[in-house]
PDB file of N, CA and C in Angstrom:
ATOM      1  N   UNK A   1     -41.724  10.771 -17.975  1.00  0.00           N
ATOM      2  CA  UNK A   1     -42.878  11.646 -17.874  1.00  0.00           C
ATOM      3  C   UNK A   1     -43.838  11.344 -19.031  1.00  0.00           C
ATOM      4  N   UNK A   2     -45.608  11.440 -18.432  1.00  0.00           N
ATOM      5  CA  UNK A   2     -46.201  10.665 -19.496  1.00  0.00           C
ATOM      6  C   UNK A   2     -46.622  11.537 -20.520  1.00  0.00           C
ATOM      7  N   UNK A   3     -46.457  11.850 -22.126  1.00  0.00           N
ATOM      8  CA  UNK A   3     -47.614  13.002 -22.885  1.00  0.00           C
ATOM      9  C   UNK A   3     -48.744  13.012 -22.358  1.00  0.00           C
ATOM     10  N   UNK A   4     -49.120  12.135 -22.340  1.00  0.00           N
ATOM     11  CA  UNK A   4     -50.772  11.239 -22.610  1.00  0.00           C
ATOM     12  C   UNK A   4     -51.680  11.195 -21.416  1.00  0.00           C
ATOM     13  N   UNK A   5     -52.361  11.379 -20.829  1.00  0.00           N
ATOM     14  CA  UNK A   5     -52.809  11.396 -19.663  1.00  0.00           C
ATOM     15  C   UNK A   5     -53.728  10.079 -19.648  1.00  0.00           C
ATOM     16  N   UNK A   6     -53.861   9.563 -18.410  1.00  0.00           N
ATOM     17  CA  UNK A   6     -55.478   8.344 -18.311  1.00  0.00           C
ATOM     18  C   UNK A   6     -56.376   9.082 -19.079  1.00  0.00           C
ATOM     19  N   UNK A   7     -56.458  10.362 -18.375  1.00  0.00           N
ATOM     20  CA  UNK A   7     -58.149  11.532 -19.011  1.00  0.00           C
ATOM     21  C   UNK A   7     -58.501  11.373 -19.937  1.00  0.00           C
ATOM     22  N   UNK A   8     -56.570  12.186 -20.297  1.00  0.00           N
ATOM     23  CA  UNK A   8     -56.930  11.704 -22.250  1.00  0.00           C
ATOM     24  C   UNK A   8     -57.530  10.696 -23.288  1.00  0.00           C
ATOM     25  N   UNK A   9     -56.773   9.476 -22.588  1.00  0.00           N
ATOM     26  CA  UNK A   9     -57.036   8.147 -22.747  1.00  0.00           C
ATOM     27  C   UNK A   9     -58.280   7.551 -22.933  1.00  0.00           C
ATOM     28  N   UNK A  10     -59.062   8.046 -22.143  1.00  0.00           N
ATOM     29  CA  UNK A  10     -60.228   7.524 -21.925  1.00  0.00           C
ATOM     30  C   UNK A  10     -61.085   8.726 -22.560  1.00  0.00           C
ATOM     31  N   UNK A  11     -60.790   9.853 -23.084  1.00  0.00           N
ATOM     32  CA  UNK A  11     -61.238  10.622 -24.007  1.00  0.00           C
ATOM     33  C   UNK A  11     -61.695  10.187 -25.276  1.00  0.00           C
ATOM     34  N   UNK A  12     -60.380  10.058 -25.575  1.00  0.00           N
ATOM     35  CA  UNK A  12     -60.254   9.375 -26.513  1.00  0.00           C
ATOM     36  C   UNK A  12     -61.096   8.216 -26.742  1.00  0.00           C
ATOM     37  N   UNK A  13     -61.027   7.585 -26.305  1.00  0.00           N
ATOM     38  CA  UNK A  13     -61.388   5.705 -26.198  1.00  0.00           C
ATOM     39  C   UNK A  13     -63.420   6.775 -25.836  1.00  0.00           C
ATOM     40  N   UNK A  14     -63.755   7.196 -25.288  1.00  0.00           N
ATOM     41  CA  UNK A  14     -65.141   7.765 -25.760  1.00  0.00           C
ATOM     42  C   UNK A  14     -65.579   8.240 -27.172  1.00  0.00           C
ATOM     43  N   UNK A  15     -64.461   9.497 -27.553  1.00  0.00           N
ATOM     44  CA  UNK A  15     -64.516   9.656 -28.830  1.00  0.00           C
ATOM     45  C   UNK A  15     -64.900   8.459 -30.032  1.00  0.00           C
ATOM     46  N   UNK A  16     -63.973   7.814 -29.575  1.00  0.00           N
ATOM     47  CA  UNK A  16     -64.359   6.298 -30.391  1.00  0.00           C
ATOM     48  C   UNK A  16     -65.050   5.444 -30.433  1.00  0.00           C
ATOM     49  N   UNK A  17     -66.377   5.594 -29.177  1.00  0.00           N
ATOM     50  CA  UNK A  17     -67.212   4.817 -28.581  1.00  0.00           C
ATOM     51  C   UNK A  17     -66.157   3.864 -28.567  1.00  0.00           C
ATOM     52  N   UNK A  18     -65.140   3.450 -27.182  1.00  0.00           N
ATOM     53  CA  UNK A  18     -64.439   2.172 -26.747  1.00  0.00           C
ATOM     54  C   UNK A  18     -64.690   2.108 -25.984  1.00  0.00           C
ATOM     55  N   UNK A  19     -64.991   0.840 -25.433  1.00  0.00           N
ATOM     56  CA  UNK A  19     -65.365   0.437 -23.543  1.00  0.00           C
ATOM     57  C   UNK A  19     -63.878  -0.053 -23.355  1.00  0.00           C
ATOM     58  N   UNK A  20     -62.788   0.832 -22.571  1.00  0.00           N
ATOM     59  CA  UNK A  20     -61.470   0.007 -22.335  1.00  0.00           C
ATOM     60  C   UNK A  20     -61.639  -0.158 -20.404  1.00  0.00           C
ATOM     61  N   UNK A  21     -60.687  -1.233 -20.254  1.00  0.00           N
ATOM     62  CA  UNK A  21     -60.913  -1.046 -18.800  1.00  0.00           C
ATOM     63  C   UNK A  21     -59.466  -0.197 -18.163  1.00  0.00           C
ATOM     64  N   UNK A  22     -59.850  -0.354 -16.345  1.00  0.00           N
ATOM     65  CA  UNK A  22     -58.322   0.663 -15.936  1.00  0.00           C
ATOM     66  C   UNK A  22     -57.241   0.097 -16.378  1.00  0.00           C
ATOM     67  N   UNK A  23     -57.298  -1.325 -16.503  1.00  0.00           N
ATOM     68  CA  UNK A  23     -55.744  -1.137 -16.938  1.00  0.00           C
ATOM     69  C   UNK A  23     -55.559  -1.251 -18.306  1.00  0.00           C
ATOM     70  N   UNK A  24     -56.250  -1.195 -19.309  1.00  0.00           N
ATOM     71  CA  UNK A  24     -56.402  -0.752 -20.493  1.00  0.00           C
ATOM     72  C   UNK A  24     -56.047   0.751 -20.539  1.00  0.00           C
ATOM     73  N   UNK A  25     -56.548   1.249 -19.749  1.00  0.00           N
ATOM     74  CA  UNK A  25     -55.916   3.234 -20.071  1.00  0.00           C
ATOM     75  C   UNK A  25     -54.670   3.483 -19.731  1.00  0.00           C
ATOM     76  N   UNK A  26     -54.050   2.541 -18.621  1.00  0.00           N
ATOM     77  CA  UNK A  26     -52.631   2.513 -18.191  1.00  0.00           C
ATOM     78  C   UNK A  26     -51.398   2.111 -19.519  1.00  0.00           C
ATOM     79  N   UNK A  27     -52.016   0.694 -20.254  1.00  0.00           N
ATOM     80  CA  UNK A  27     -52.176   0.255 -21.033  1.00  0.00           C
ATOM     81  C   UNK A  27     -51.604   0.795 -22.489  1.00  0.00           C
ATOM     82  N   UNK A  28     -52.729   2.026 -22.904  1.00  0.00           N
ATOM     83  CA  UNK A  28     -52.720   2.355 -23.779  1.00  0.00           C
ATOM     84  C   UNK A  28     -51.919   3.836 -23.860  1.00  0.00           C
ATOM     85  N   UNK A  29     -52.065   4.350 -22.470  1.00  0.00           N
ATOM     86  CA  UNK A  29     -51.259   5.678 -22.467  1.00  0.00           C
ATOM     87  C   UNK A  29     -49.899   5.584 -22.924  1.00  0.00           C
ATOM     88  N   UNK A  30     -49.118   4.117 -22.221  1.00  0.00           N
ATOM     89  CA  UNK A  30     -48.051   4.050 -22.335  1.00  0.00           C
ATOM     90  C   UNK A  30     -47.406   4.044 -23.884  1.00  0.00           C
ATOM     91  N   UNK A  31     -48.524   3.068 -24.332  1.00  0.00           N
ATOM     92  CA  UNK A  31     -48.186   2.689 -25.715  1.00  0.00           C
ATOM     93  C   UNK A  31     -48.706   4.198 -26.866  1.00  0.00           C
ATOM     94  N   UNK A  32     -49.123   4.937 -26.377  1.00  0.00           N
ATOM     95  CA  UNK A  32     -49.408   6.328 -27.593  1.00  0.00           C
ATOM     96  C   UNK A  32     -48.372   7.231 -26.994  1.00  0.00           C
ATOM     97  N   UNK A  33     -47.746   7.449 -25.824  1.00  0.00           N
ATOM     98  CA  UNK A  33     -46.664   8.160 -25.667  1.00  0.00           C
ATOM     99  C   UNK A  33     -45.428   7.529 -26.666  1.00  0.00           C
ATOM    100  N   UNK A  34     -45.078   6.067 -26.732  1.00  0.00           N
ATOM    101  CA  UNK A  34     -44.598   5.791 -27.476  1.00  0.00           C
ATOM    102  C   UNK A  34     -44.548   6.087 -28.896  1.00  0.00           C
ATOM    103  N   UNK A  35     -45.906   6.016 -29.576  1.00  0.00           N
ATOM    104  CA  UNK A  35     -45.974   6.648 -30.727  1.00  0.00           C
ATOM    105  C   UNK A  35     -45.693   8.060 -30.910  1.00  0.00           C
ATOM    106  N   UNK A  36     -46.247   8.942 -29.738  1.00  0.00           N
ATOM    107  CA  UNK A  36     -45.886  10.035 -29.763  1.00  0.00           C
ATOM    108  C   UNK A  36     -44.706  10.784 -30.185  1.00  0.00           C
ATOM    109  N   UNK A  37     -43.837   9.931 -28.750  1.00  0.00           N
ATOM    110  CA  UNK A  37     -42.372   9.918 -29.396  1.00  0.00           C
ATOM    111  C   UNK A  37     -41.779  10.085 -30.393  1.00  0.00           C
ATOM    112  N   UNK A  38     -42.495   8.952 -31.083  1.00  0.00           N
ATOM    113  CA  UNK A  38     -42.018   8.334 -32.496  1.00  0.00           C
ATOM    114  C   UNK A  38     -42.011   9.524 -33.422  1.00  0.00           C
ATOM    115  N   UNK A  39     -43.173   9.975 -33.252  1.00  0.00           N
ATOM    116  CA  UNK A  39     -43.914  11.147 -34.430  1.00  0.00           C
ATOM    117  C   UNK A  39     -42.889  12.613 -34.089  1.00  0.00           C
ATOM    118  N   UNK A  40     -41.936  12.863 -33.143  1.00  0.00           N
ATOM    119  CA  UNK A  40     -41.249  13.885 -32.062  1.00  0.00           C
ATOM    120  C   UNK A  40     -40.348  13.552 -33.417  1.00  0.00           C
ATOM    121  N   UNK A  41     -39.686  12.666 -33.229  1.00  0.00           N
ATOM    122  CA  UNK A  41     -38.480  11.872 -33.875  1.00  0.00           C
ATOM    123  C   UNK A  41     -38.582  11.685 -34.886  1.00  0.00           C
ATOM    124  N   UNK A  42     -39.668  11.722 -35.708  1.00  0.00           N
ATOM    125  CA  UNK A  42     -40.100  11.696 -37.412  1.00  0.00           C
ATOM    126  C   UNK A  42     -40.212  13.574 -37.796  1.00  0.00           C
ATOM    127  N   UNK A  43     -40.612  14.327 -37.092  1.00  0.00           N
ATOM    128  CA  UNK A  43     -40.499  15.352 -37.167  1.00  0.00           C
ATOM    129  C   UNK A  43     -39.185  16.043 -37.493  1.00  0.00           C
ATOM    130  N   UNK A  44     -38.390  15.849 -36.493  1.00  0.00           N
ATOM    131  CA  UNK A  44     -37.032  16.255 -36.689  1.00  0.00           C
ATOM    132  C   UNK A  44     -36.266  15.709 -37.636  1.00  0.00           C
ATOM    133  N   UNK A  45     -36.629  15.122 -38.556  1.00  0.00           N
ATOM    134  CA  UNK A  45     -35.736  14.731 -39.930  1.00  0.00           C
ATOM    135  C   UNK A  45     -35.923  15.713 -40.539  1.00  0.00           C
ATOM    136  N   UNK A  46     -34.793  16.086 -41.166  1.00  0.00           N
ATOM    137  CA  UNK A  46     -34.294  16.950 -42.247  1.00  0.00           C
ATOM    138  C   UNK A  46     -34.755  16.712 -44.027  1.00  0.00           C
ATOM    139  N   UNK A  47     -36.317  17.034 -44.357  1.00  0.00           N
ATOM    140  CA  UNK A  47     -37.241  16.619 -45.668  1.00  0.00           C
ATOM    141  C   UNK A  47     -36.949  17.759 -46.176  1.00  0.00           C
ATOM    142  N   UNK A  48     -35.914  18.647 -46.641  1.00  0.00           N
ATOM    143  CA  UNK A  48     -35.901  19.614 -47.607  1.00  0.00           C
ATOM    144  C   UNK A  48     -35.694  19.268 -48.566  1.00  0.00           C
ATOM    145  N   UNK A  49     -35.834  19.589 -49.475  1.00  0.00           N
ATOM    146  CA  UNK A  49     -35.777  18.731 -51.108  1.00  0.00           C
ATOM    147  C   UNK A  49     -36.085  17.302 -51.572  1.00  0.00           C
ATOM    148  N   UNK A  50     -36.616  17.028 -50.287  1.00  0.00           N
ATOM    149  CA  UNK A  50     -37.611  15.410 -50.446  1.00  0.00           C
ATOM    150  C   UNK A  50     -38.605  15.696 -51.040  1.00  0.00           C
ATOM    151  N   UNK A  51     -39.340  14.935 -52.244  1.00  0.00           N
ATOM    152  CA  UNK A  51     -40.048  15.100 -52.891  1.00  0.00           C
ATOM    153  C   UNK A  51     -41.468  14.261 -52.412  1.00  0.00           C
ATOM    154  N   UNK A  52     -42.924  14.720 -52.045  1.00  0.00           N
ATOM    155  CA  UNK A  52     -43.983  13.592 -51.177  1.00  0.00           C
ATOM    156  C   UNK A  52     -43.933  12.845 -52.384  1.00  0.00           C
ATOM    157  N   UNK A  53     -44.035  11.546 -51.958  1.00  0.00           N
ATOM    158  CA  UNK A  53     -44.227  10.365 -52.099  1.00  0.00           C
ATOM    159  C   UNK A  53     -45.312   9.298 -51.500  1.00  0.00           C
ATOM    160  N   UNK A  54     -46.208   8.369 -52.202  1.00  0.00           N
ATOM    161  CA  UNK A  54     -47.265   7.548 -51.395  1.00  0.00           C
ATOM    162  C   UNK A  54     -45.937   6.588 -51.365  1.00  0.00           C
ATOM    163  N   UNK A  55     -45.174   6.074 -51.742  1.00  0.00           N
ATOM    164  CA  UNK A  55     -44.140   5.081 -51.485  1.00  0.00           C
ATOM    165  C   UNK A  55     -42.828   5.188 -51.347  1.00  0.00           C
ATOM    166  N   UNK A  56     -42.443   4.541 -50.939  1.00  0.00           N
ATOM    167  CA  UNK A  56     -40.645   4.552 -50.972  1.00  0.00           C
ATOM    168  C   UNK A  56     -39.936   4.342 -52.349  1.00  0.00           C
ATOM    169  N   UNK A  57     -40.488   3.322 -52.533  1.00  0.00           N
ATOM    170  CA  UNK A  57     -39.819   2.824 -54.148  1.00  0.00           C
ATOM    171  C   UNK A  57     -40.717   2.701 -55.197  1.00  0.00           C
ATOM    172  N   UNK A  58     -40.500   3.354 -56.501  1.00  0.00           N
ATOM    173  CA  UNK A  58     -41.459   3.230 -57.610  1.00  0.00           C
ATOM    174  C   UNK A  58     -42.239   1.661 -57.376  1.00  0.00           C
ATOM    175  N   UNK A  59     -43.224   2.052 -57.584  1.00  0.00           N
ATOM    176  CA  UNK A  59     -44.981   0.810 -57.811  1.00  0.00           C
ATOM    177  C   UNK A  59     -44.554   0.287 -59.310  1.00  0.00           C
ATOM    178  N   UNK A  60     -44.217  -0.824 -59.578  1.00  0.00           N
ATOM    179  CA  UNK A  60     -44.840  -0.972 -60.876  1.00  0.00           C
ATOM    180  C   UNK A  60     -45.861  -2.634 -60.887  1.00  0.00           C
ATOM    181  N   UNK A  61     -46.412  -2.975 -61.990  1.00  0.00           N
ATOM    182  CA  UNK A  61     -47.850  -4.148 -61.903  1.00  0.00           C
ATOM    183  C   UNK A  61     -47.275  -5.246 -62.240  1.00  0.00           C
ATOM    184  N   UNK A  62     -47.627  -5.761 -60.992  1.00  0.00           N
ATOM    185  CA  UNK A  62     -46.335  -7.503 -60.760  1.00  0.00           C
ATOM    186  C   UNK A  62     -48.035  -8.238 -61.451  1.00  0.00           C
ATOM    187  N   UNK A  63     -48.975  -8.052 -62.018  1.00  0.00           N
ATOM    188  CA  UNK A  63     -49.983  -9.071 -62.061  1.00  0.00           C
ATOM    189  C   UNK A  63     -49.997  -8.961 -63.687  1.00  0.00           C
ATOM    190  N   UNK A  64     -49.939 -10.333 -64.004  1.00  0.00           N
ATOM    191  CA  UNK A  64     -49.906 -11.260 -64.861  1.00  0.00           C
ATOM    192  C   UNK A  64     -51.079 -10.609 -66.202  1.00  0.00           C
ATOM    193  N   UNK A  65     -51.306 -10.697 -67.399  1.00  0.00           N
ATOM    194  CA  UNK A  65     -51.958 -10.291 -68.264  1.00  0.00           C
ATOM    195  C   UNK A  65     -53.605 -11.177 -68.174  1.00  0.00           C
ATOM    196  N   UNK A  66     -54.100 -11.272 -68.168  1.00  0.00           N
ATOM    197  CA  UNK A  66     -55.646 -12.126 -68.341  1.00  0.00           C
ATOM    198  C   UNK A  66     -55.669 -13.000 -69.490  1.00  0.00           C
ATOM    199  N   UNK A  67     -55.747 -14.289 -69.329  1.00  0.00           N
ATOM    200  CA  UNK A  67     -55.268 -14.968 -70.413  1.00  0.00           C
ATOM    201  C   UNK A  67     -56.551 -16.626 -69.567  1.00  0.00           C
ATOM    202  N   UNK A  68     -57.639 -16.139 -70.683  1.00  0.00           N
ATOM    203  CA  UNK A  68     -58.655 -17.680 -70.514  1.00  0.00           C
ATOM    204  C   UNK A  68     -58.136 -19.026 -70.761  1.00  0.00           C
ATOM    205  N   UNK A  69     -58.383 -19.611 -69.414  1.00  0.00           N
ATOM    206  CA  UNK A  69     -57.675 -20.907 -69.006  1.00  0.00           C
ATOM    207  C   UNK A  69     -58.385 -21.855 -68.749  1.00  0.00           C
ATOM    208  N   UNK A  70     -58.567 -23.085 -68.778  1.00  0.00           N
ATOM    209  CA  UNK A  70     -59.605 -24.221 -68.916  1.00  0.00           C
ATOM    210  C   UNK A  70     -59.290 -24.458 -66.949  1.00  0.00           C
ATOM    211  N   UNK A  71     -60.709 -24.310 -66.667  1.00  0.00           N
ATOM    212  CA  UNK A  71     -60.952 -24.314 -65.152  1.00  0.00           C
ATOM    213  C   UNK A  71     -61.726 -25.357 -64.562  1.00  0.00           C
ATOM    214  N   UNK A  72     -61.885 -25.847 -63.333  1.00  0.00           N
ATOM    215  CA  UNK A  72     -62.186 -26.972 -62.762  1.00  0.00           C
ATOM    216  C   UNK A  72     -64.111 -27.118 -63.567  1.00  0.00           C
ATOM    217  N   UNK A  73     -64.794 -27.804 -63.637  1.00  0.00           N
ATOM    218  CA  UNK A  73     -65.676 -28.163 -64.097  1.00  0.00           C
ATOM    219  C   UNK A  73     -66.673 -27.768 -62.754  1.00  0.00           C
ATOM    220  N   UNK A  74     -68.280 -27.803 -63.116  1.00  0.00           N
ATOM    221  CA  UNK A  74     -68.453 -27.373 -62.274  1.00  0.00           C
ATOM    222  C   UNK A  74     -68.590 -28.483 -61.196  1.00  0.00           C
ATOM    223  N   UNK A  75     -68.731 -29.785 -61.733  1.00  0.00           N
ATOM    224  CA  UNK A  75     -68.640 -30.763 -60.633  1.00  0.00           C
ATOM    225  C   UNK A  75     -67.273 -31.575 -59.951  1.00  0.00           C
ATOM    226  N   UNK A  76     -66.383 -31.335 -60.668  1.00  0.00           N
ATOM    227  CA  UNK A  76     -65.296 -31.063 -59.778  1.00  0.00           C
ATOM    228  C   UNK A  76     -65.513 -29.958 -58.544  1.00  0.00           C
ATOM    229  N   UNK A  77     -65.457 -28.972 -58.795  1.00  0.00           N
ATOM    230  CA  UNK A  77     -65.659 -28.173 -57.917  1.00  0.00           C
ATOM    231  C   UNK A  77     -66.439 -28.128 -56.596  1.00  0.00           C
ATOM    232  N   UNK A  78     -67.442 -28.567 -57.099  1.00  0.00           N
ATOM    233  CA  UNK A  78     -68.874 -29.336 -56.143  1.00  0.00           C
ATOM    234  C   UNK A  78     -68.319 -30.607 -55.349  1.00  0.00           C
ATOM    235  N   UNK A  79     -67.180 -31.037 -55.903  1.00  0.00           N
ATOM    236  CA  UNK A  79     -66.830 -32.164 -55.369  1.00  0.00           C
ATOM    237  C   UNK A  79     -66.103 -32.135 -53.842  1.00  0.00           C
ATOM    238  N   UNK A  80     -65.316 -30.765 -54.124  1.00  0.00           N
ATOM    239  CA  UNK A  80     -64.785 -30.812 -52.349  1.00  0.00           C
ATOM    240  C   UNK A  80     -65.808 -29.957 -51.318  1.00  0.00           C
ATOM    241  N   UNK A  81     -66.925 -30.208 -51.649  1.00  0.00           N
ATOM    242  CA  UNK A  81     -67.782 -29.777 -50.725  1.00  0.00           C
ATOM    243  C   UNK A  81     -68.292 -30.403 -49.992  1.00  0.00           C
ATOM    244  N   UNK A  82     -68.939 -30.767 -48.476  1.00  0.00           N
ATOM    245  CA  UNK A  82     -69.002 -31.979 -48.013  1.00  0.00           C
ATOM    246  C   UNK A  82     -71.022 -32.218 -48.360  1.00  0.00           C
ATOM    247  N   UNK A  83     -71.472 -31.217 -48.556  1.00  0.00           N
ATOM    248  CA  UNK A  83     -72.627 -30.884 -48.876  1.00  0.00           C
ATOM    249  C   UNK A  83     -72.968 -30.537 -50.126  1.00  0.00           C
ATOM    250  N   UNK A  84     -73.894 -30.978 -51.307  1.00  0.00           N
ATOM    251  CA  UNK A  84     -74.441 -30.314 -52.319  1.00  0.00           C
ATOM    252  C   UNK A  84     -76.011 -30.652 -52.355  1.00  0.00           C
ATOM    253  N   UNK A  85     -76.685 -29.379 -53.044  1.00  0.00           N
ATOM    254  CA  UNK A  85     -77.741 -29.397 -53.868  1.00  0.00           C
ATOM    255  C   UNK A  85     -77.923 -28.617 -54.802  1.00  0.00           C
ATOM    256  N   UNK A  86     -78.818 -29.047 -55.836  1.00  0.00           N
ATOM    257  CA  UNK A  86     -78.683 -28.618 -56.844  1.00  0.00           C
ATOM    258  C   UNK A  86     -78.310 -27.874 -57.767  1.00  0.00           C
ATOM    259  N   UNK A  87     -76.617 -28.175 -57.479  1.00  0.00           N
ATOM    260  CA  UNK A  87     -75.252 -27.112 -57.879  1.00  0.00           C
ATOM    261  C   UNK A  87     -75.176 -26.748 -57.240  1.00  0.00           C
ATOM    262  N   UNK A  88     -75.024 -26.605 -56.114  1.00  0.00           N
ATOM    263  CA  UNK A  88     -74.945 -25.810 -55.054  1.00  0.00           C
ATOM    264  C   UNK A  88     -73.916 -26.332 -53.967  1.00  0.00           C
ATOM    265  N   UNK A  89     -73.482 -25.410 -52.669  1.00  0.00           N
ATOM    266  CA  UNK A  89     -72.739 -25.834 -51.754  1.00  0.00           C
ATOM    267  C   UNK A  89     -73.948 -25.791 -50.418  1.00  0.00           C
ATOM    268  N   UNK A  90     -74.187 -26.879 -50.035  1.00  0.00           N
ATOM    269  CA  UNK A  90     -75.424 -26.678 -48.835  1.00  0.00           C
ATOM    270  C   UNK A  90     -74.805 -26.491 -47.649  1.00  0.00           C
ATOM    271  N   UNK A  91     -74.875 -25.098 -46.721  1.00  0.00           N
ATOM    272  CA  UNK A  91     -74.574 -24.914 -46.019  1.00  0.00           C
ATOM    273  C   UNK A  91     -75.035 -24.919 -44.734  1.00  0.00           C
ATOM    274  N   UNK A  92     -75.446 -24.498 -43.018  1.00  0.00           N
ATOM    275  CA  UNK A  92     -75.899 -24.645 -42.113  1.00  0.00           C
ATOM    276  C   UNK A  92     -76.859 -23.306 -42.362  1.00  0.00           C
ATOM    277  N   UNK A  93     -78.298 -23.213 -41.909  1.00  0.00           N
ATOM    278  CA  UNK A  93     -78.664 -21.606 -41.713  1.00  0.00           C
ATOM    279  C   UNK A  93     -78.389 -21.124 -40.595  1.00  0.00           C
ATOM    280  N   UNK A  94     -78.028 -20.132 -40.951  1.00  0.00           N
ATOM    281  CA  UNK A  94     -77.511 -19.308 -40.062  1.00  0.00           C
ATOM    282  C   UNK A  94     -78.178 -18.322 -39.500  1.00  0.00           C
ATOM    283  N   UNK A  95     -79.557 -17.922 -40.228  1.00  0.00           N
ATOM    284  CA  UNK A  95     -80.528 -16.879 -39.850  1.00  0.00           C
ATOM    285  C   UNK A  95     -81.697 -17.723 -39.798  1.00  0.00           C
ATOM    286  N   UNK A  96     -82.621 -16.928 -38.547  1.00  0.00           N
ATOM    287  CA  UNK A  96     -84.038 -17.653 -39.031  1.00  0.00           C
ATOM    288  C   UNK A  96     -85.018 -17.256 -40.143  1.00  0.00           C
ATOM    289  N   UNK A  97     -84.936 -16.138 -40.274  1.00  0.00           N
ATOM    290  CA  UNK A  97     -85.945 -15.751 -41.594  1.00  0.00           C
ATOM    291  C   UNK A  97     -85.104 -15.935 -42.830  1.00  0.00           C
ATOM    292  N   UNK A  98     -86.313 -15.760 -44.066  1.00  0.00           N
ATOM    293  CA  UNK A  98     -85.858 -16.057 -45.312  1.00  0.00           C
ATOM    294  C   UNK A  98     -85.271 -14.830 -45.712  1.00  0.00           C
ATOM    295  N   UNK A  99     -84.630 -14.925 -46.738  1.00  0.00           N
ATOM    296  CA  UNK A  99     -84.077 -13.377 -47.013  1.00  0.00           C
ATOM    297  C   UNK A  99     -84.973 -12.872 -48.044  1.00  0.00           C
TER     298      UNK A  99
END
């Protein structure tokens, strides 16, 4: 039996400005009853004396201290480009006006 209705579905998917098609609502019903489920079944756990948490396991800072390091030059750098001008990486335009 489905939670979720097509109606809904496509409620939804308005709410969100989504263009889904019919079998996109078939689609998607199936797959949010699933979540639904899920959330049924996350409910019923037993969190008394669980303390909220943003994580499971303490965060601590895996990144390295800042320490100035002698870096590619700038024409090395320029070098794996298949295009340059004047320092630069010359790319295709992509717009017609100037910015």
């Amino acid at each position: 039996m489905s939670t979720i209705s097509r109606e809904e579905v496509a409620h939804l998917a308005r709410l969100a400005r989504l263009e889904v098609t019919d079998d996109e609502l078939d689609a998607f019903a199936g797959q949010l009853d699933v979540i639904l489920e899920s959330m049924k079944t996350l409910a019923e756990v037993n969190t008394d004396g669980v303390q909220p948490t943003s994580h499971a396991v303490p965060l601590v800072n895996v990144f390295r201290e800042d320490q100035p390091q002698p870096s590619l030059s700038r024409e090395a750098a320029l070098s794996g480009g298949p295009d340059t001008f004047e320092d630069r990486f010359r790319v295709p335009r992509i717009l017609d006006e100037e910015a």
